[in-house]
PDB file of N, CA and C in Angstrom:
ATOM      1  N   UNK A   1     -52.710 -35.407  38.627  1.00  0.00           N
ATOM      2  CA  UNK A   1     -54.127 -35.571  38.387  1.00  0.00           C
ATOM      3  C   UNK A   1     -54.442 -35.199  36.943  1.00  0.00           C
ATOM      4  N   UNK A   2     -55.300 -35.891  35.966  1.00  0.00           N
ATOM      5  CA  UNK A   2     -55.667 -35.376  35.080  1.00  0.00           C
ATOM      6  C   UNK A   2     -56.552 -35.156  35.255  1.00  0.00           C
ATOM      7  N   UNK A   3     -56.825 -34.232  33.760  1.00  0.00           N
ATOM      8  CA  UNK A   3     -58.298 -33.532  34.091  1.00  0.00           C
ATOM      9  C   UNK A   3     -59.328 -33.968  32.887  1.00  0.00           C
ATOM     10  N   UNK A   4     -60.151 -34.288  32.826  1.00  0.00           N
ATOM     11  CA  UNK A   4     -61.255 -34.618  32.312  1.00  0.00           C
ATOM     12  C   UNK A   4     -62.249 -33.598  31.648  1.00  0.00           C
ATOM     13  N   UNK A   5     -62.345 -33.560  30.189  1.00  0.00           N
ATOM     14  CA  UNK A   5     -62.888 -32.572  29.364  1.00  0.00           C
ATOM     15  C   UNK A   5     -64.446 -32.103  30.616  1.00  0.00           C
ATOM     16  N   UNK A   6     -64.657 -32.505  31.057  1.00  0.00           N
ATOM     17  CA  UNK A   6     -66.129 -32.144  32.286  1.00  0.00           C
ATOM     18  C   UNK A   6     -65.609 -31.541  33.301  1.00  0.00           C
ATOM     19  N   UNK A   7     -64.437 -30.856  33.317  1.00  0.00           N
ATOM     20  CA  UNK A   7     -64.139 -30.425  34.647  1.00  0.00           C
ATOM     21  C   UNK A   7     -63.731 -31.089  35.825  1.00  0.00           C
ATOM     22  N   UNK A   8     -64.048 -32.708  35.943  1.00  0.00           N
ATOM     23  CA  UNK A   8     -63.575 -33.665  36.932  1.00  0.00           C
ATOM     24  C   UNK A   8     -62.174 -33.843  36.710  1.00  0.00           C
ATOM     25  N   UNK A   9     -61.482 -34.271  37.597  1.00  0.00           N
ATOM     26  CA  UNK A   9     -60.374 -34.234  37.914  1.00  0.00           C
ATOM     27  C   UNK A   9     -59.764 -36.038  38.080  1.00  0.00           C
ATOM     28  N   UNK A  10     -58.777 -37.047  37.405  1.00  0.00           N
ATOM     29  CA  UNK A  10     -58.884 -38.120  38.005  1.00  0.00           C
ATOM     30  C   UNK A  10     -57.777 -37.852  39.633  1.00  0.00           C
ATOM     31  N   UNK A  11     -58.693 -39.037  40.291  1.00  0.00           N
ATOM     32  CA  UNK A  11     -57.721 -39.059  41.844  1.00  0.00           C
ATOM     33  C   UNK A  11     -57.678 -40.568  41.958  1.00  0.00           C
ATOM     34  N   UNK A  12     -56.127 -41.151  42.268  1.00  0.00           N
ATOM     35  CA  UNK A  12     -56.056 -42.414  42.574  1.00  0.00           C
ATOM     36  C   UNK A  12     -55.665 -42.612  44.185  1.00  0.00           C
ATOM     37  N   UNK A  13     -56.462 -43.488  44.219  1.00  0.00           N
ATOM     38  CA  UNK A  13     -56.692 -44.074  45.928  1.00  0.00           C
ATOM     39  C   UNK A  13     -55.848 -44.966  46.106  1.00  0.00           C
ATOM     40  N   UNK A  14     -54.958 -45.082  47.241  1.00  0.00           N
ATOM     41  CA  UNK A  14     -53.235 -46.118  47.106  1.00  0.00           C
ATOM     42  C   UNK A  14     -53.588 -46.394  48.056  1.00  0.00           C
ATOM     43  N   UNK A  15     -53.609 -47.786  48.540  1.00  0.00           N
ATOM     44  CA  UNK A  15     -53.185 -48.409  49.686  1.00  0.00           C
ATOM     45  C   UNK A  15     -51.905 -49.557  49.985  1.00  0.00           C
ATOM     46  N   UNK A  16     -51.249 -49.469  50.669  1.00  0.00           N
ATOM     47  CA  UNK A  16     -50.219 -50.303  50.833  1.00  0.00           C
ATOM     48  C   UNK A  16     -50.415 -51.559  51.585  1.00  0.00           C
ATOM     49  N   UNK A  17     -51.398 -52.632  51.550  1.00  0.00           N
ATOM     50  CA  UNK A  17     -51.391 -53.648  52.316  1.00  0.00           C
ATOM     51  C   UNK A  17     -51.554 -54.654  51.444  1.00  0.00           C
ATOM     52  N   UNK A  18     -50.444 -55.345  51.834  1.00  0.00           N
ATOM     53  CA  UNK A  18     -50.311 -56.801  50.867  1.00  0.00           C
ATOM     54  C   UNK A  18     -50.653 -57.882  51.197  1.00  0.00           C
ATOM     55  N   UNK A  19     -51.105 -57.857  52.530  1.00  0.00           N
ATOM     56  CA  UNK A  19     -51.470 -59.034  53.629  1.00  0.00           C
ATOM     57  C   UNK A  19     -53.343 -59.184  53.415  1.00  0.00           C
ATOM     58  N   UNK A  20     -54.165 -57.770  52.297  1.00  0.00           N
ATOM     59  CA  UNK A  20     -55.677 -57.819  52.740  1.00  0.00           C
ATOM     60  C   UNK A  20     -56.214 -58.424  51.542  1.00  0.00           C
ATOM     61  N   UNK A  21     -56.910 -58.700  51.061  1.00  0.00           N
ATOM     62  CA  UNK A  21     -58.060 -59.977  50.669  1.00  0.00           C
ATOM     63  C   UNK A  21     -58.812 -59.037  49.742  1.00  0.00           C
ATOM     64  N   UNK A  22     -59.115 -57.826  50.464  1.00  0.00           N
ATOM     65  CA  UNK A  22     -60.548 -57.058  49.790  1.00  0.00           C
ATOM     66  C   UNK A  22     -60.204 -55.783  50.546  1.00  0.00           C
ATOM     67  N   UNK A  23     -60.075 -55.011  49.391  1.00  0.00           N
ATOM     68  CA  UNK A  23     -60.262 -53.416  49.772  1.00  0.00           C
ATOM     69  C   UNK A  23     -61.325 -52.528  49.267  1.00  0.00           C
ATOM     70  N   UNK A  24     -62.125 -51.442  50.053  1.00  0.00           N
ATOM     71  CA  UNK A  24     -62.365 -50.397  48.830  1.00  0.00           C
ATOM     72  C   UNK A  24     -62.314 -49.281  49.974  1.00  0.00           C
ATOM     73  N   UNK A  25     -62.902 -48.375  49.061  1.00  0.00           N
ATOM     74  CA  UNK A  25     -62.750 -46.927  49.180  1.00  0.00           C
ATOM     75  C   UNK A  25     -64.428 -46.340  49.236  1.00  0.00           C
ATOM     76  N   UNK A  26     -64.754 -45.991  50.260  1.00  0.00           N
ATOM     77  CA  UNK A  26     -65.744 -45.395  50.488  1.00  0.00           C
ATOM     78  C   UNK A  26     -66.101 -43.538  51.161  1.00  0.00           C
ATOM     79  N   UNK A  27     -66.815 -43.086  50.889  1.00  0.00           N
ATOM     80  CA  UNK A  27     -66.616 -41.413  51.107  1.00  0.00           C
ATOM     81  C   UNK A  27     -67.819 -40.982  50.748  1.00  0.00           C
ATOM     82  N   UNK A  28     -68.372 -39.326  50.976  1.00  0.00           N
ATOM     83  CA  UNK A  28     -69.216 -38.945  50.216  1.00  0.00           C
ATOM     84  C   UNK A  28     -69.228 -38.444  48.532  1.00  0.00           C
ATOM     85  N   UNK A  29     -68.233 -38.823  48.230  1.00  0.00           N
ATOM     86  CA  UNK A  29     -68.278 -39.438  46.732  1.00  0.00           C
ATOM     87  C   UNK A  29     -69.358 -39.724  46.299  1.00  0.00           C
ATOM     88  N   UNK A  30     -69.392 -41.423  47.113  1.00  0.00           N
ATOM     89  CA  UNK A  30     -70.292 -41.965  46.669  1.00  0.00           C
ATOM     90  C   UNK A  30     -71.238 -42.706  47.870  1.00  0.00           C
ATOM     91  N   UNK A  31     -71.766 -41.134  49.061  1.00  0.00           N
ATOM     92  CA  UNK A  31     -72.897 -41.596  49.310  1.00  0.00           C
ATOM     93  C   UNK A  31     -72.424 -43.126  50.734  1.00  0.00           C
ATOM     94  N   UNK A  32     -71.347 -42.744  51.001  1.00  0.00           N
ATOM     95  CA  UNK A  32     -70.615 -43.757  51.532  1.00  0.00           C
ATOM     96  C   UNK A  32     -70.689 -45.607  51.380  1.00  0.00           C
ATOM     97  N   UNK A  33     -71.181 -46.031  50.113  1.00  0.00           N
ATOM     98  CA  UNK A  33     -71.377 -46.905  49.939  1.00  0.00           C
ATOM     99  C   UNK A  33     -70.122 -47.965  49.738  1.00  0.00           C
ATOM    100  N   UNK A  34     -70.104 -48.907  50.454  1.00  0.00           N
ATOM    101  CA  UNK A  34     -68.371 -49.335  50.961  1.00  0.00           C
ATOM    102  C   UNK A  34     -68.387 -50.564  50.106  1.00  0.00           C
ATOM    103  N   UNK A  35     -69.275 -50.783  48.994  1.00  0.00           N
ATOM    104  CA  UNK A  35     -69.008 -51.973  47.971  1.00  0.00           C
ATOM    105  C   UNK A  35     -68.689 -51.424  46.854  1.00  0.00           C
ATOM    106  N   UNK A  36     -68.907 -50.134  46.475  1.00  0.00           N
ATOM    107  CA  UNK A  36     -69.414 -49.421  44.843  1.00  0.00           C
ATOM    108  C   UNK A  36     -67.935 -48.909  44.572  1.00  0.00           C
ATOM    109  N   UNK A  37     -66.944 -48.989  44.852  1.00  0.00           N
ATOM    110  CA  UNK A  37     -65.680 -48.614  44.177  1.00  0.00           C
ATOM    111  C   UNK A  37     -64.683 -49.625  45.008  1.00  0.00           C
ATOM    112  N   UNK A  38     -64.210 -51.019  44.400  1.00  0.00           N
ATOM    113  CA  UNK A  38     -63.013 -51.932  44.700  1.00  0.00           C
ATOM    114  C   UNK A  38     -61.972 -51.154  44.499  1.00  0.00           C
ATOM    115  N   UNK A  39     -60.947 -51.583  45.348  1.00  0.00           N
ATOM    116  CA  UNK A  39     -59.755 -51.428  44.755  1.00  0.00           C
ATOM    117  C   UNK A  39     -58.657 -52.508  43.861  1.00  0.00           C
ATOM    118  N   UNK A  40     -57.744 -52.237  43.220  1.00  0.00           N
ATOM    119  CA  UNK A  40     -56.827 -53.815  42.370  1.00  0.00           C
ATOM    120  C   UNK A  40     -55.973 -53.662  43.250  1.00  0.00           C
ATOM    121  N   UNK A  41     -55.644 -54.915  43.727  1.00  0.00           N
ATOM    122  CA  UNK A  41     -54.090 -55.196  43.600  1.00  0.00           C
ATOM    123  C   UNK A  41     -53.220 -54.752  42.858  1.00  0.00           C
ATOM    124  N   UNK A  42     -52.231 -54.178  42.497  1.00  0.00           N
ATOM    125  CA  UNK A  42     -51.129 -53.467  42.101  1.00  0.00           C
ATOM    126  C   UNK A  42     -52.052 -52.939  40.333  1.00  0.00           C
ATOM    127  N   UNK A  43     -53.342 -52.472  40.866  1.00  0.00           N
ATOM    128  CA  UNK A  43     -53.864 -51.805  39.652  1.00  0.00           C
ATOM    129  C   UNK A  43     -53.314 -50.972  38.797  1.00  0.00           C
ATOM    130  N   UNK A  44     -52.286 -50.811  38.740  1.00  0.00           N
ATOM    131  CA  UNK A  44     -51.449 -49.883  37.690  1.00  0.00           C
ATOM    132  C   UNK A  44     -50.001 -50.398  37.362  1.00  0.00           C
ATOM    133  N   UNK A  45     -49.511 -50.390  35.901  1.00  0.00           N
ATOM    134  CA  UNK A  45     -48.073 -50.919  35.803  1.00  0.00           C
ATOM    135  C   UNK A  45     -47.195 -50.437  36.689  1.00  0.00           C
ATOM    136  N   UNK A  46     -46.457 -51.529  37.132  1.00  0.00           N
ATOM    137  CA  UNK A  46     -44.772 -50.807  37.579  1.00  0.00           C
ATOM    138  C   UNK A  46     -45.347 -50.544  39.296  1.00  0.00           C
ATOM    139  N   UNK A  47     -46.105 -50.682  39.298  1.00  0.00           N
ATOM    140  CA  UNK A  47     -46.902 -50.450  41.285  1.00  0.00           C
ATOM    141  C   UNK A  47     -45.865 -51.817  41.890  1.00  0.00           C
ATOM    142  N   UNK A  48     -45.885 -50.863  43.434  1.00  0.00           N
ATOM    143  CA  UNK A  48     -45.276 -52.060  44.348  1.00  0.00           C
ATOM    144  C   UNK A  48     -45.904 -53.198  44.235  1.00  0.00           C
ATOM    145  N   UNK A  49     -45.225 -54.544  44.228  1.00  0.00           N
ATOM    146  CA  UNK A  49     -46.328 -55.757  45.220  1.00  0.00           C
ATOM    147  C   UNK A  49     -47.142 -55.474  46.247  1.00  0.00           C
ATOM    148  N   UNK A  50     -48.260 -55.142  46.572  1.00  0.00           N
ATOM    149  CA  UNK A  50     -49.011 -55.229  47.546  1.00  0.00           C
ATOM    150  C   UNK A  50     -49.625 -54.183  47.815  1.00  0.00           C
ATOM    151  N   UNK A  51     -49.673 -53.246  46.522  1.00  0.00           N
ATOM    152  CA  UNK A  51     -50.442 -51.741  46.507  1.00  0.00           C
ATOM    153  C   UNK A  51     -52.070 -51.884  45.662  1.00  0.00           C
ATOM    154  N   UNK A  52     -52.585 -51.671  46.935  1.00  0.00           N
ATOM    155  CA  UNK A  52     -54.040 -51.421  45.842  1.00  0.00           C
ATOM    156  C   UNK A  52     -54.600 -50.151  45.946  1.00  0.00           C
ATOM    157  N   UNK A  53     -55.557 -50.179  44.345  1.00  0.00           N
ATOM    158  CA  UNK A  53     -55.340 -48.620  43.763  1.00  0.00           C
ATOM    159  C   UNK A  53     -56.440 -48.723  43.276  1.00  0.00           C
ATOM    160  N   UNK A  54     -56.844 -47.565  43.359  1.00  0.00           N
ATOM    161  CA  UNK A  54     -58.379 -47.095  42.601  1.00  0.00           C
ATOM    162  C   UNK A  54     -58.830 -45.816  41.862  1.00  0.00           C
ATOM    163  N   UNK A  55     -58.618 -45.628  40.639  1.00  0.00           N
ATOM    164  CA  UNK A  55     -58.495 -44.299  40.290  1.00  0.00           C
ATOM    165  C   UNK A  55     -60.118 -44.311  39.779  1.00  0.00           C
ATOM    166  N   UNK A  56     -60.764 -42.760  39.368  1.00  0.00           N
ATOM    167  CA  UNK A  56     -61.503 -42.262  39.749  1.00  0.00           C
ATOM    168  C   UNK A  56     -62.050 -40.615  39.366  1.00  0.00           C
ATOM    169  N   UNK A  57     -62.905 -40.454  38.766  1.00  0.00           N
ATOM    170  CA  UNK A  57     -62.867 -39.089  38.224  1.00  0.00           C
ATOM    171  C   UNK A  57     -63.614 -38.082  39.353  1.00  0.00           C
ATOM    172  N   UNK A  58     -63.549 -37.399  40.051  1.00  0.00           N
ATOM    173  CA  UNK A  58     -64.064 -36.624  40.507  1.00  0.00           C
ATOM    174  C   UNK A  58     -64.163 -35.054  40.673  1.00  0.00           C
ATOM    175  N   UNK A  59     -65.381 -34.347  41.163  1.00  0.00           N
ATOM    176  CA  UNK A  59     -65.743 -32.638  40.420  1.00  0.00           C
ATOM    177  C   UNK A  59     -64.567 -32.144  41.265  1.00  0.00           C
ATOM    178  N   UNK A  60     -64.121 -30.682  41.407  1.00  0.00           N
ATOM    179  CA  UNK A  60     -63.438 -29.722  42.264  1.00  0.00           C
ATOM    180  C   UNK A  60     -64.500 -30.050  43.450  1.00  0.00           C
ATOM    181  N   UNK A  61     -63.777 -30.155  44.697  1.00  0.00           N
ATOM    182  CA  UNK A  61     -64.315 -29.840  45.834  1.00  0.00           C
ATOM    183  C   UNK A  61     -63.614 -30.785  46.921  1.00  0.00           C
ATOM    184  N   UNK A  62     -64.144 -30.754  48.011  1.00  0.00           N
ATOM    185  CA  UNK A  62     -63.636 -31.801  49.478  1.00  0.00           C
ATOM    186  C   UNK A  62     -64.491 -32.922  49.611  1.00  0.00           C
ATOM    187  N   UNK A  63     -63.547 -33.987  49.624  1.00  0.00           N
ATOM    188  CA  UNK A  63     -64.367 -34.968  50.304  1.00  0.00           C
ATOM    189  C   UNK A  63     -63.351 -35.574  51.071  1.00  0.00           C
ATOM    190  N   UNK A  64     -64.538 -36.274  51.902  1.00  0.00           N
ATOM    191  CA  UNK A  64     -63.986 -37.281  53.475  1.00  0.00           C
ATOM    192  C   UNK A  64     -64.284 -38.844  52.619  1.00  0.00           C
ATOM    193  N   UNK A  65     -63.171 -39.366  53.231  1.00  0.00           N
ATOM    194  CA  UNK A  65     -63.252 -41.350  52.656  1.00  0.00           C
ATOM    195  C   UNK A  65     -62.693 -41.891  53.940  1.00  0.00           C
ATOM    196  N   UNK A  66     -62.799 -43.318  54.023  1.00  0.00           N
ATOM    197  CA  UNK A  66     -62.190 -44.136  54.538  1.00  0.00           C
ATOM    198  C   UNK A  66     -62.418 -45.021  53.731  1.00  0.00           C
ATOM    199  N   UNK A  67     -61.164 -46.288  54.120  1.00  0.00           N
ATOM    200  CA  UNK A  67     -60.515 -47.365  53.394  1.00  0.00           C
ATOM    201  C   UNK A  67     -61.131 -48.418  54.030  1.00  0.00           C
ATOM    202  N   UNK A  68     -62.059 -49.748  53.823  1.00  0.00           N
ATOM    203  CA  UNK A  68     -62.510 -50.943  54.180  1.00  0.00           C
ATOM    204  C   UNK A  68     -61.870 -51.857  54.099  1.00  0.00           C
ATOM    205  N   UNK A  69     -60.876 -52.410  54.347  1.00  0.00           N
ATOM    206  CA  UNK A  69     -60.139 -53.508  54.742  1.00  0.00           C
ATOM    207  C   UNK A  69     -60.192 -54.742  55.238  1.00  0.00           C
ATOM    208  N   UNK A  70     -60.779 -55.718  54.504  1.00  0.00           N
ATOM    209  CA  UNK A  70     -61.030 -57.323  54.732  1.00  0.00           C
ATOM    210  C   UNK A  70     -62.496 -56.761  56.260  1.00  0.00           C
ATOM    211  N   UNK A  71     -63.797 -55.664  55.475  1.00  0.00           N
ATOM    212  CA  UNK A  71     -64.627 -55.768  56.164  1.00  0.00           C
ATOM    213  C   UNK A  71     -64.399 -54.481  57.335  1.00  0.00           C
ATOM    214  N   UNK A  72     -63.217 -53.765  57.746  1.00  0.00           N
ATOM    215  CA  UNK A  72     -62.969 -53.073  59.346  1.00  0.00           C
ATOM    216  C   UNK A  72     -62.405 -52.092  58.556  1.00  0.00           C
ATOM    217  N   UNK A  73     -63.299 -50.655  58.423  1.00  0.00           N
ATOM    218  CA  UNK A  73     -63.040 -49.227  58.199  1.00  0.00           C
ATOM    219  C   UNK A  73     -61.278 -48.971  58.509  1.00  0.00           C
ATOM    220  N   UNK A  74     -60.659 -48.494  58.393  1.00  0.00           N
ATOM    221  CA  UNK A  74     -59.492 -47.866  58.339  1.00  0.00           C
ATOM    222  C   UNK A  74     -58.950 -46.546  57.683  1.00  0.00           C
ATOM    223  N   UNK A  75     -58.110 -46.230  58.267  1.00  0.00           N
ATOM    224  CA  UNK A  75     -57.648 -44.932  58.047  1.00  0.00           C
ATOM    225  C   UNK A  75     -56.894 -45.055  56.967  1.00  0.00           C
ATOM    226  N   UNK A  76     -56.698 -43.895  56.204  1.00  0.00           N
ATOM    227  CA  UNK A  76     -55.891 -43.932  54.905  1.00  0.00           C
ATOM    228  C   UNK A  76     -53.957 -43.559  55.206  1.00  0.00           C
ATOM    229  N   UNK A  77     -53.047 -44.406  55.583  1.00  0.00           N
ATOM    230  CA  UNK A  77     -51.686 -44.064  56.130  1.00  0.00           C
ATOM    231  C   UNK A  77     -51.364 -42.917  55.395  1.00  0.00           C
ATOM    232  N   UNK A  78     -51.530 -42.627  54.113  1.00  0.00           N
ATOM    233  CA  UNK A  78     -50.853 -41.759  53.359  1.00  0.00           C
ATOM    234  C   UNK A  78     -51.509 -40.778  53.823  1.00  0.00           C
ATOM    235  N   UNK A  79     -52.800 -40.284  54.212  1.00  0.00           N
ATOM    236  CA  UNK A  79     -53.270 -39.541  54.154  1.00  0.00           C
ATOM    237  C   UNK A  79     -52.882 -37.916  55.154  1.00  0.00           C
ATOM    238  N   UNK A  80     -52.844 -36.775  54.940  1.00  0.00           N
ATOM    239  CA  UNK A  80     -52.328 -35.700  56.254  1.00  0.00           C
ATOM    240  C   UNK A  80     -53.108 -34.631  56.590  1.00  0.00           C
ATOM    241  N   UNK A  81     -54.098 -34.804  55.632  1.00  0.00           N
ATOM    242  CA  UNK A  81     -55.508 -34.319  56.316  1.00  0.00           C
ATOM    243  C   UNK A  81     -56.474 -35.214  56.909  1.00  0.00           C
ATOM    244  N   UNK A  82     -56.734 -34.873  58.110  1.00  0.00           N
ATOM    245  CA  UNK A  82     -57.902 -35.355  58.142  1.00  0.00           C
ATOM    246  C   UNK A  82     -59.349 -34.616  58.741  1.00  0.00           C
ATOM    247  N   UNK A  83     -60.375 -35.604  59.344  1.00  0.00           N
ATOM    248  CA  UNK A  83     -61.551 -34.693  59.665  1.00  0.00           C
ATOM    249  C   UNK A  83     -62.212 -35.971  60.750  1.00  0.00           C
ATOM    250  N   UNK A  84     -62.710 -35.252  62.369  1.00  0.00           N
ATOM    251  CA  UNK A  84     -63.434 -36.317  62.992  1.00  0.00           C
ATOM    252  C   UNK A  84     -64.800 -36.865  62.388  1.00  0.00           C
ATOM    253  N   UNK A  85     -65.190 -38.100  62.503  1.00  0.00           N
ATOM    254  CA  UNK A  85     -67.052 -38.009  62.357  1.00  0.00           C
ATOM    255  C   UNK A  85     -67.460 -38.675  63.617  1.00  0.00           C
ATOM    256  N   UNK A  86     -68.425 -38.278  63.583  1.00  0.00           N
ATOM    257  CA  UNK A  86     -69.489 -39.254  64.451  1.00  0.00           C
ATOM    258  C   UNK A  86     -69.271 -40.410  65.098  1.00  0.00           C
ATOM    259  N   UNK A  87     -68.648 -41.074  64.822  1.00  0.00           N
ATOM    260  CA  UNK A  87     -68.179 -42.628  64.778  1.00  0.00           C
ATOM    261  C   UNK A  87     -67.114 -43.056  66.006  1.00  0.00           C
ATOM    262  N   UNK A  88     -66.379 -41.881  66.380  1.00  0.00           N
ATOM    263  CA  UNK A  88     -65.502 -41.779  67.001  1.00  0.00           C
ATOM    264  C   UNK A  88     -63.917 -42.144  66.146  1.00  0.00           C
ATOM    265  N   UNK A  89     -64.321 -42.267  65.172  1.00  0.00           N
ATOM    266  CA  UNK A  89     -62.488 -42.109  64.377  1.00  0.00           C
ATOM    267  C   UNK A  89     -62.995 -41.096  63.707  1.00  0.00           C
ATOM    268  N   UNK A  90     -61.713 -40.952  62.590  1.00  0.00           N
ATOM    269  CA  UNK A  90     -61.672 -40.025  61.766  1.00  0.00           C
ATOM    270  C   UNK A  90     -61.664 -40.524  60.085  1.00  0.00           C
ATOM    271  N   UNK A  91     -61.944 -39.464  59.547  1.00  0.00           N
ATOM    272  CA  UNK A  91     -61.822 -39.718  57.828  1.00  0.00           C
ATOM    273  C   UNK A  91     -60.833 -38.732  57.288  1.00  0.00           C
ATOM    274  N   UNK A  92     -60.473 -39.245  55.996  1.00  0.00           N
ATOM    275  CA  UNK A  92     -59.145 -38.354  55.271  1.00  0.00           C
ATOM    276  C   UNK A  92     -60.394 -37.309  54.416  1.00  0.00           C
ATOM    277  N   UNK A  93     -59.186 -36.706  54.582  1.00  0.00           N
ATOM    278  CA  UNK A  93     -59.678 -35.673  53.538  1.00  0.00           C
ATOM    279  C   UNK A  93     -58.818 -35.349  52.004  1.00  0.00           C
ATOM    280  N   UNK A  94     -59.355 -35.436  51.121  1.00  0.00           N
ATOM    281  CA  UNK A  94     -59.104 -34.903  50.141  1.00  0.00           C
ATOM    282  C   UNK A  94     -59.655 -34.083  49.200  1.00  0.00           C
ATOM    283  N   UNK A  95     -58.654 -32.788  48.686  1.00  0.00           N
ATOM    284  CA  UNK A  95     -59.196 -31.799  47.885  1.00  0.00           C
ATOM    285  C   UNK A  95     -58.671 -31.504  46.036  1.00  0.00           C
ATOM    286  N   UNK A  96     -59.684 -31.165  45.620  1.00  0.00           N
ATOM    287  CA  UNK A  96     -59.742 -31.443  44.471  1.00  0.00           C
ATOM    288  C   UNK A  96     -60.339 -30.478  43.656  1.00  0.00           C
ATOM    289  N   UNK A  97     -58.879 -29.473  42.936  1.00  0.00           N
ATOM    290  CA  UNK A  97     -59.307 -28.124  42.491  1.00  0.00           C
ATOM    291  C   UNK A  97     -59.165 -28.155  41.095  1.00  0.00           C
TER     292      UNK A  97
END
């Protein structure tokens, strides 16, 4: 992670599906808004075929995301925290010191 003269921290968001159309990344980041951060296709040099990535500056603290996938919420595979909501699935967690 680098760190950002403001104290934010960057965090990149990986997904491994090469088969999806449209990804992003939604969380209280940002207010869970599931259009406001895309992910690329193999957004970074030297990335697998079929990894999309979204890097991202964010403060110290926890947040919950899930991954939108051609439209249908999903869980983050990499992810080994997680947290239930409301919804009846769950969201990842990630922390950021």
């Amino acid at each position: 992670m680098d760190k950002k003269g403001n104290g934010k921290k960057r965090i990149t968001f990986k997904l491994d599906m090469p088969e999806a159309t449209n990804v992003f990344v939604a969380g209280n980041f940002n207010d869970w808004d599931i259009f406001s951060h895309p992910l690329r296709m193999n957004g970074k040099k030297g990335s697998p075929e079929g990894t999309w990535q979204k890097a991202m500056y964010l403060e110290p603290g926890t947040y919950e995301y899930r991954f939108i996938v051609d439209g249908i919420w999903c869980d983050d595979p990499g992810c080994t925290q997680f947290s239930d909501n409301n919804l009846g699935s769950r969201n990842g967690l990630i922390r950021v010191s």
